[in-house]
C-alpha atoms as a PDB file:
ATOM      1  CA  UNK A   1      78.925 128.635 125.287  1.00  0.00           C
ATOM      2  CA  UNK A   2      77.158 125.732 125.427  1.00  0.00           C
ATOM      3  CA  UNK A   3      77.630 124.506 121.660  1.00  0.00           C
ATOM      4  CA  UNK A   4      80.950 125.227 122.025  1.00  0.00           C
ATOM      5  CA  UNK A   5      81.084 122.661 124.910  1.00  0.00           C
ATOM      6  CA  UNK A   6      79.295 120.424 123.163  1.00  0.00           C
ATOM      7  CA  UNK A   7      81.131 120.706 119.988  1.00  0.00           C
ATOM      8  CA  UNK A   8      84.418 119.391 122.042  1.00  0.00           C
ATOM      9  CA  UNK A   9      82.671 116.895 124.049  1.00  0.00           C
ATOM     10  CA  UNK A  10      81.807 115.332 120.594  1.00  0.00           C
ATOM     11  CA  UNK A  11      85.557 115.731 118.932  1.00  0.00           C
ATOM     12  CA  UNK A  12      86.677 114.097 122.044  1.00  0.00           C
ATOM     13  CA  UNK A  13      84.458 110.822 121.875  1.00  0.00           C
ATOM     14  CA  UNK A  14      85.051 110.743 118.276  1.00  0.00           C
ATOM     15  CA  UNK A  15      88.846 111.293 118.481  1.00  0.00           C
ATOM     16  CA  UNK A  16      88.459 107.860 121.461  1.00  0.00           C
ATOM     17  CA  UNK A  17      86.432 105.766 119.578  1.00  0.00           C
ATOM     18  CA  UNK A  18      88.856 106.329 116.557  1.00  0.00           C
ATOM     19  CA  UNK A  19      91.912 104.892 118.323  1.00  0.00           C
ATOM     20  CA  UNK A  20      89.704 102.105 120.031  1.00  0.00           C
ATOM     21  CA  UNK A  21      89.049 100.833 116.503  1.00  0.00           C
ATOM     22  CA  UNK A  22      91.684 101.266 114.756  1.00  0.00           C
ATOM     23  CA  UNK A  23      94.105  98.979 117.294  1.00  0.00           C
ATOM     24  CA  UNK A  24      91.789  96.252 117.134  1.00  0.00           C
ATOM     25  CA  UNK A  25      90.826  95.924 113.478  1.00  0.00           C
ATOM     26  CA  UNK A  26      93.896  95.510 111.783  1.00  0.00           C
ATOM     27  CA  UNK A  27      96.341  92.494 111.526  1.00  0.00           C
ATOM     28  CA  UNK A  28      99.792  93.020 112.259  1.00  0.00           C
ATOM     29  CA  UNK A  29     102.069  93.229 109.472  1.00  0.00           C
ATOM     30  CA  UNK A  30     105.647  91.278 109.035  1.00  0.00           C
ATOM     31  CA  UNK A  31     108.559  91.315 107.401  1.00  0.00           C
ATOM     32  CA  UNK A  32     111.034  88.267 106.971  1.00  0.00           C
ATOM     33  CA  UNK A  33     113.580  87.115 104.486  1.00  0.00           C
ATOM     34  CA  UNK A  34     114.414  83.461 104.370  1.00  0.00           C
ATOM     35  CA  UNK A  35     114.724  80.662 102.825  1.00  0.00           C
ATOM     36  CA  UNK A  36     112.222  78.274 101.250  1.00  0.00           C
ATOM     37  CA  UNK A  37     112.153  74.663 102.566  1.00  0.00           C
ATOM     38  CA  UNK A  38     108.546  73.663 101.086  1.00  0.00           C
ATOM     39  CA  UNK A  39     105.642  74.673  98.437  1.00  0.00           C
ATOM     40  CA  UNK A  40     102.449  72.950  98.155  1.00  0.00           C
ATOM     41  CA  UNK A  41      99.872  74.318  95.809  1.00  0.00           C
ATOM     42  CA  UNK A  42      96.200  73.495  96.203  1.00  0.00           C
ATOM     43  CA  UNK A  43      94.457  71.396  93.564  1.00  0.00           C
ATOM     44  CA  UNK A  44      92.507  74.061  91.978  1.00  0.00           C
ATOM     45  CA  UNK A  45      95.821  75.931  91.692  1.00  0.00           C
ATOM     46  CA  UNK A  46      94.007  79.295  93.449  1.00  0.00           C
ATOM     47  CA  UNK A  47      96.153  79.256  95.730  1.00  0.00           C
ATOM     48  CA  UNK A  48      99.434  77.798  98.095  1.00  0.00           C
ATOM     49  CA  UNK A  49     101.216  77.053 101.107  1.00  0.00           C
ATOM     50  CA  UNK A  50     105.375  77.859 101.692  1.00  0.00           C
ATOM     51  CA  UNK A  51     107.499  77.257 105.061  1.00  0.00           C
ATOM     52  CA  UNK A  52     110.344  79.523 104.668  1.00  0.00           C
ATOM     53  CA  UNK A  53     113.210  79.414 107.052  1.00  0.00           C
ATOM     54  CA  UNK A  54     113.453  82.560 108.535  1.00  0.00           C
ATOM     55  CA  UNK A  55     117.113  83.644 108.203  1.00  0.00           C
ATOM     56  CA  UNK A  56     117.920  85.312 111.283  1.00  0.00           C
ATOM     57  CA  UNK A  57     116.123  82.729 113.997  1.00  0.00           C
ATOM     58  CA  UNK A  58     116.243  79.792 111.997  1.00  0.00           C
ATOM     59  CA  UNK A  59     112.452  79.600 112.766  1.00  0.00           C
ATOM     60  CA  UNK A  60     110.126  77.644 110.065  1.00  0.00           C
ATOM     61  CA  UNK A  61     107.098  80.035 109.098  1.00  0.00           C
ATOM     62  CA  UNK A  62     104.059  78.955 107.781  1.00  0.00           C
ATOM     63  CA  UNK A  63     103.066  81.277 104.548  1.00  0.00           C
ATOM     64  CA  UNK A  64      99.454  81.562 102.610  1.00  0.00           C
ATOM     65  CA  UNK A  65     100.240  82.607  99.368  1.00  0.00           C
ATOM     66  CA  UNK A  66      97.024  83.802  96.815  1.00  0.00           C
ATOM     67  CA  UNK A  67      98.029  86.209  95.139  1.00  0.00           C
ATOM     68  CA  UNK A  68      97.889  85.442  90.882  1.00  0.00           C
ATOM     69  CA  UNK A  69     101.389  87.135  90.358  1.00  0.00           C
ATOM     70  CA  UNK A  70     103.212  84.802  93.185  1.00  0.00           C
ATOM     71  CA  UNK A  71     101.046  81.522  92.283  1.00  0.00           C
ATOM     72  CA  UNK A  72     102.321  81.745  88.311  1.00  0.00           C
ATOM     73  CA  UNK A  73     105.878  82.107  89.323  1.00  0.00           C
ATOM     74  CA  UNK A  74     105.564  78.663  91.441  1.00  0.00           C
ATOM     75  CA  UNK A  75     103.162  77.112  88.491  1.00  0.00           C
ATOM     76  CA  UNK A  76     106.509  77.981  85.868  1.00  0.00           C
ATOM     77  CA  UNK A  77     109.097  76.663  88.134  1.00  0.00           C
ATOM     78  CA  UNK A  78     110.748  80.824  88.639  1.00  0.00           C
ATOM     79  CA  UNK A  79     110.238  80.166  92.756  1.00  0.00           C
ATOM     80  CA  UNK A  80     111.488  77.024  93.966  1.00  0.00           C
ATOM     81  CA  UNK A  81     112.181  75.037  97.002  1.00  0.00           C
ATOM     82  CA  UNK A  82     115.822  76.464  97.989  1.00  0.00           C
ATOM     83  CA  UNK A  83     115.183  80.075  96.771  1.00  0.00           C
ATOM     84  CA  UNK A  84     115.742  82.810  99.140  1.00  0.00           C
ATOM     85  CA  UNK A  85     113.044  85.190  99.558  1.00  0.00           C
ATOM     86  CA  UNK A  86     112.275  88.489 100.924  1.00  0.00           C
ATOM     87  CA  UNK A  87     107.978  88.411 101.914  1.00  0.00           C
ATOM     88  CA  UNK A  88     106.032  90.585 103.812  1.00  0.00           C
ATOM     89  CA  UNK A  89     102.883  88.931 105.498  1.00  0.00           C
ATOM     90  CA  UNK A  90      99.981  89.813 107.627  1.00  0.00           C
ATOM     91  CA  UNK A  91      99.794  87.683 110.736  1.00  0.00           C
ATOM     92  CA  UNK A  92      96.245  87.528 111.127  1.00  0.00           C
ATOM     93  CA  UNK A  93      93.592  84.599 113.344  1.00  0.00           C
ATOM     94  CA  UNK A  94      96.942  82.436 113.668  1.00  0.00           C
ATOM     95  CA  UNK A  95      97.404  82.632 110.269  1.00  0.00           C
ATOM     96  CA  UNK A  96     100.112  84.383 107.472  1.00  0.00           C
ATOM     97  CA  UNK A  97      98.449  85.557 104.591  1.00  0.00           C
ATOM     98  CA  UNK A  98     101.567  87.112 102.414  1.00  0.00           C
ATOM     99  CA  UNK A  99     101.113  90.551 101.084  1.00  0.00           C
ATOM    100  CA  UNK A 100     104.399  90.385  99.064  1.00  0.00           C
ATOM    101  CA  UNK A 101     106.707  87.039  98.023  1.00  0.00           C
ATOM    102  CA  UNK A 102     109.941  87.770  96.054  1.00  0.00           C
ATOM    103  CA  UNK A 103     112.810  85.867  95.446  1.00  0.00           C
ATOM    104  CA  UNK A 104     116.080  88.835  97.134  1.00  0.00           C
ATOM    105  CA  UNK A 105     117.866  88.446  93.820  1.00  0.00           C
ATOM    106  CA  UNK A 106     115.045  89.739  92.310  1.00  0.00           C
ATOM    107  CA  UNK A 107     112.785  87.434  89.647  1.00  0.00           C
END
């Protein structure tokens, strides 16, 4: 009787301390589709900031862009200022590191 107890006082802590951490350690992920109205790449070329216009507020939001695949399309001219894009981001310490960054045409 009393590892039985015991056994369920433990699942329950563990089940607590599960959902404790796992709402606080992860960034909050977003989805937008709008247009670009800047790109500036970094010297070293590792990696780059967008503003997109997002197309249903009209609100400018500031993207980090590092991924290789995303950075080569802006280094060959295939994303450009103007180009409507669908990008998924994680909102994360104020900042939006993007996840995903395609044009909605498709590229």
């Amino acid at each position: 009787m009393n590892k039985l107890f015991s056994v369920v006082i433990l699942l329950a802590v563990m089940a607590v301390s599960n959902l404790v951490l796992a709402g606080s350690a992860s960034a909050e992920e977003m989805k937008m589709v709008g247009e670009i109205s800047k790109i500036t790449l970094a010297g070293d070329g590792t990696s780059a900031t967008a503003i997109l216009k997002d197309t249903k507020t009209g609100e400018s939001v500031t993207i980090e862009v590092t991924d290789e695949m995303t950075l080569d399309k802006f280094k060959d001219k295939r994303i450009v200022e103007g180009d409507e894009i669908r990008c998924k981001f994680d909102k994360d310490d104020g900042k939006n590191k993007s996840k995903r960054f395609v044009k909605t045409a498709g590229c």
